[in-house]
C-alpha atoms as a PDB file:
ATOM      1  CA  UNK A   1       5.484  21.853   1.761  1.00  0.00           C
ATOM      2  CA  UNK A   2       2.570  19.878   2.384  1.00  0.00           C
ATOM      3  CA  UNK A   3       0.317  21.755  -0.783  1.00  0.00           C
ATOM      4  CA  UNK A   4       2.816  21.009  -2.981  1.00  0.00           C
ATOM      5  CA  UNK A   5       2.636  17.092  -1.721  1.00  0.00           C
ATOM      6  CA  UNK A   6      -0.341  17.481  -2.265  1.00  0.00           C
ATOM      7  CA  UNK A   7      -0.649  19.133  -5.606  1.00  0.00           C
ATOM      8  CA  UNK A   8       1.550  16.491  -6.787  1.00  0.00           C
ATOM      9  CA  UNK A   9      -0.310  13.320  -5.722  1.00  0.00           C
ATOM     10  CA  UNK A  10      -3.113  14.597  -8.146  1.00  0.00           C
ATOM     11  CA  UNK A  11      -1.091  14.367 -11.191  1.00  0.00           C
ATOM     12  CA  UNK A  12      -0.212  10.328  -9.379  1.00  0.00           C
ATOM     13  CA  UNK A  13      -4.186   9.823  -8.394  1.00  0.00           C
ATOM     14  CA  UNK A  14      -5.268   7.078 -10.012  1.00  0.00           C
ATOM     15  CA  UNK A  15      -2.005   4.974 -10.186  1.00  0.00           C
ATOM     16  CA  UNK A  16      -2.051   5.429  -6.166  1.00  0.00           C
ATOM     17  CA  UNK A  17      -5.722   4.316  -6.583  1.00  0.00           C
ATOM     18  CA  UNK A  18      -4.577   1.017  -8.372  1.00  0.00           C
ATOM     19  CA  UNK A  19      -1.728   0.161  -6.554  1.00  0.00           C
ATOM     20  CA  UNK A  20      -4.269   0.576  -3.258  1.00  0.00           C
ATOM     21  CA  UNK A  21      -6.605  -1.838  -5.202  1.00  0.00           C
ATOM     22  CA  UNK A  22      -3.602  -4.172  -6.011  1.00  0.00           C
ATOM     23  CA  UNK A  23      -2.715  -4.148  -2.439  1.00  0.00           C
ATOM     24  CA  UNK A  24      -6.152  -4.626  -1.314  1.00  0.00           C
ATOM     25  CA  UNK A  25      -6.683  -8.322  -3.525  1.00  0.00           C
ATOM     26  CA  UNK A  26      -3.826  -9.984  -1.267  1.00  0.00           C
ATOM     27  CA  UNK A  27      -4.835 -11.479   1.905  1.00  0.00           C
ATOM     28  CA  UNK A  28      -2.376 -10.352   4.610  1.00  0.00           C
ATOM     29  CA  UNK A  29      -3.827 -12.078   8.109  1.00  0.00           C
ATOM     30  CA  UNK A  30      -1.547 -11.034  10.861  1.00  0.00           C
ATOM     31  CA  UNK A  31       1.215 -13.054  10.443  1.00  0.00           C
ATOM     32  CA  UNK A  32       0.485 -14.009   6.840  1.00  0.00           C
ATOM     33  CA  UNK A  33       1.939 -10.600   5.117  1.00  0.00           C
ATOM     34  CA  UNK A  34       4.620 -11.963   2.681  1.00  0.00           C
ATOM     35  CA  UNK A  35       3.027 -11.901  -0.548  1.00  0.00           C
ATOM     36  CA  UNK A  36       1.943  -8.397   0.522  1.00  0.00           C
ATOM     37  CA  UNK A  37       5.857  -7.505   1.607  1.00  0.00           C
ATOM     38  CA  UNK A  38       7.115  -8.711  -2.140  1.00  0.00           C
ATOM     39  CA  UNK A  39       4.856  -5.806  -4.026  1.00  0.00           C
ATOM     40  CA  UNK A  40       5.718  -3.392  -1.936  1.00  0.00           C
ATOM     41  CA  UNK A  41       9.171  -4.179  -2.544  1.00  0.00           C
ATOM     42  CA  UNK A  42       8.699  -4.909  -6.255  1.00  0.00           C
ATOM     43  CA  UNK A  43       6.644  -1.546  -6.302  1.00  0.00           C
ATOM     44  CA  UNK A  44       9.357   0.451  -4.580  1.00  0.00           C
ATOM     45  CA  UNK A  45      12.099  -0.791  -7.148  1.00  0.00           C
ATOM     46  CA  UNK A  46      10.057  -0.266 -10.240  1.00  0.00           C
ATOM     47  CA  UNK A  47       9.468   3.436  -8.357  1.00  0.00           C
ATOM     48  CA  UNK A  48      13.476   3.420  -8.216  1.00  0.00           C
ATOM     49  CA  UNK A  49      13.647   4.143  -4.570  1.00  0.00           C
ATOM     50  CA  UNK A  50      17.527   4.295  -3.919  1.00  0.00           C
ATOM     51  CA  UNK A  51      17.179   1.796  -0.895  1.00  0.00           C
ATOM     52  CA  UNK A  52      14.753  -0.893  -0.739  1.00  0.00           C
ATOM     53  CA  UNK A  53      15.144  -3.921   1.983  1.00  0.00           C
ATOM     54  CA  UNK A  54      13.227  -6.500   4.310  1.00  0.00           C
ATOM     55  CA  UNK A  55      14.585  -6.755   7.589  1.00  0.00           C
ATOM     56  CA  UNK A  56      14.398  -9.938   9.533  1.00  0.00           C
ATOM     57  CA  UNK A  57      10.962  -9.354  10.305  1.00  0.00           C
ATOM     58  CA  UNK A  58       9.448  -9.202   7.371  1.00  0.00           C
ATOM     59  CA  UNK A  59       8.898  -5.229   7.060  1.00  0.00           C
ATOM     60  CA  UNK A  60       9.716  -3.288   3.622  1.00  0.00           C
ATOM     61  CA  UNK A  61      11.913  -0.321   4.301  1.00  0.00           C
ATOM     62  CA  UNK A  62      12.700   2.312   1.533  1.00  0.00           C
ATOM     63  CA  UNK A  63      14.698   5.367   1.053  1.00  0.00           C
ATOM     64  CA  UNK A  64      14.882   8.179  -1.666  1.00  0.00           C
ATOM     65  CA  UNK A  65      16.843  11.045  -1.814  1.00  0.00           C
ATOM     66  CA  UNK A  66      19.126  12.814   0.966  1.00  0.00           C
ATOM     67  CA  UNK A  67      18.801  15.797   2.800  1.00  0.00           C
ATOM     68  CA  UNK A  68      18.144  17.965   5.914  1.00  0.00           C
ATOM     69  CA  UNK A  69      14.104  17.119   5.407  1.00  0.00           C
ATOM     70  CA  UNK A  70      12.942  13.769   5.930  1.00  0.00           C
ATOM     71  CA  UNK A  71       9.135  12.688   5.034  1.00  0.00           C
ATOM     72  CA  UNK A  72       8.968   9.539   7.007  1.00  0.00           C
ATOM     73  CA  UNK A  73       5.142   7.288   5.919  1.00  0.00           C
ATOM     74  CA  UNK A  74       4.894   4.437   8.520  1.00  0.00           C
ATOM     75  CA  UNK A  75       2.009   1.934   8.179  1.00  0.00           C
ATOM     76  CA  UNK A  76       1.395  -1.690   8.889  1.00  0.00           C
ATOM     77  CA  UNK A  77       0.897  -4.659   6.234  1.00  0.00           C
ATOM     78  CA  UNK A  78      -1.488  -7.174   7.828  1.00  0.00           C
ATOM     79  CA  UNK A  79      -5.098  -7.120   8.232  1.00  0.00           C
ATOM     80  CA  UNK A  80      -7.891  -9.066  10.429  1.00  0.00           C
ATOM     81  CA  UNK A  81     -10.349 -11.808   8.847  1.00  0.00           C
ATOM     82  CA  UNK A  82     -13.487 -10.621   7.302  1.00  0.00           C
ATOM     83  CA  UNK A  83     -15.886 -12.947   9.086  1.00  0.00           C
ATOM     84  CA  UNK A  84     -19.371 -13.357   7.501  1.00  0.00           C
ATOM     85  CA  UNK A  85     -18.724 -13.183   4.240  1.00  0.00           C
ATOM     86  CA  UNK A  86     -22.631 -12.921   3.842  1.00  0.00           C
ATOM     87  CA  UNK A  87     -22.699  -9.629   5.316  1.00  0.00           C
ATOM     88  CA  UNK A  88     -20.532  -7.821   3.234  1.00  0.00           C
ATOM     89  CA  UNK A  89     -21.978  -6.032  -0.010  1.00  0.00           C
ATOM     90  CA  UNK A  90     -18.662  -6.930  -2.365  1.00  0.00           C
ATOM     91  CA  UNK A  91     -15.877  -9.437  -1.706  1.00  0.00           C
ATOM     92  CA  UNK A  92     -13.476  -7.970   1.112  1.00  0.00           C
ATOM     93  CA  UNK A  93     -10.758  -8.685  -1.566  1.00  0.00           C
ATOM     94  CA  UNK A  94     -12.081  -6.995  -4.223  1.00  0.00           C
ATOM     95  CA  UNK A  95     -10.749  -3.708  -4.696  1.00  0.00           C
ATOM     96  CA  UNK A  96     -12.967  -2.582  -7.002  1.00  0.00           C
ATOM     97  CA  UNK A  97     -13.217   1.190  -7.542  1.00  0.00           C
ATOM     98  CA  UNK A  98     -15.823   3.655  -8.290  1.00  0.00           C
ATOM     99  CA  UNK A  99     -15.375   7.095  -8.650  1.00  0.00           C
ATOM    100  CA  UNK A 100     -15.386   7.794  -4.731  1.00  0.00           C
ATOM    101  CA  UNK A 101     -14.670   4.570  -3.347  1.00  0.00           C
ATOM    102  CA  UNK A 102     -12.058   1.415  -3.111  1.00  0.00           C
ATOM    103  CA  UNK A 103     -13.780  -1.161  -1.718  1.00  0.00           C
ATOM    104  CA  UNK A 104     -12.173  -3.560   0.937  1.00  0.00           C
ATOM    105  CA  UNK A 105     -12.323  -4.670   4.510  1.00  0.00           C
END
C-alpha cells in the first residue's frame, strides 16, 4: 500500500512542492493560524475532498472516499518566531526552492 502512495506522489511532486512553499510564505505564530486554516481549506475544495470543515477551534478537517481503510495525516498549523532575522541565510518566509531544498524556518 504504502509503494503505491508512494509511486503516486511522484507523478504530484512538484505541485506538493508548491503548495509546501505557498504554505510556508504565511506567518502562522501560535495562535495566529487563520490565514494558514483558509488555504488549506481552499486547497482541499479545489482538491474536491468530499468533506471539508473548521471546527470551533480553528483546525481544517477533510475527508475523501469511504471504506474499510482509512489513511489518517495529522499535523499542526502554527509555527514559532524566527528571532534574528540576521542569522538566517534567506527570509524564514521565503519558500524558495531549489532542486533539493524548500527553504523556511
Amino acid at each position: 500500500m504504502f509503494e503505491k502512495i508512494i509511486a503516486r506522489s511522484k507523478h504530484y511532486e512538484q505541485e506538493i512542492y508548491d503548495f509546501a512553499s505557498e504554505l510556508i510564505k504565511i506567518e502562522s505564530i501560535s495562535g495566529n493560524e487563520g490565514s494558514i486554516a483558509r488555504l488549506i481549506e481552499e486547497k482541499m475544495k479545489q482538491l474536491d475532498f468530499d468533506r471539508v470543515e473548521v471546527d470551533e477551534m480553528g483546525n481544517v478537517c477533510g475527508s475523501i472516499g469511504t471504506g474499510k481503510k482509512i489513511i489518517c495525516v495529522d499535523g499542526h498549523m502554527d509555527v514559532v518566531g524566527f528571532g534574528d532575522e540576521s542569522q538566517w541565510t534567506r527570509h524564514p518566509l521565503s519558500g524558495e526552492q531549489d532542486e533539493e531544498n524548500i527553504y523556511d524556518r
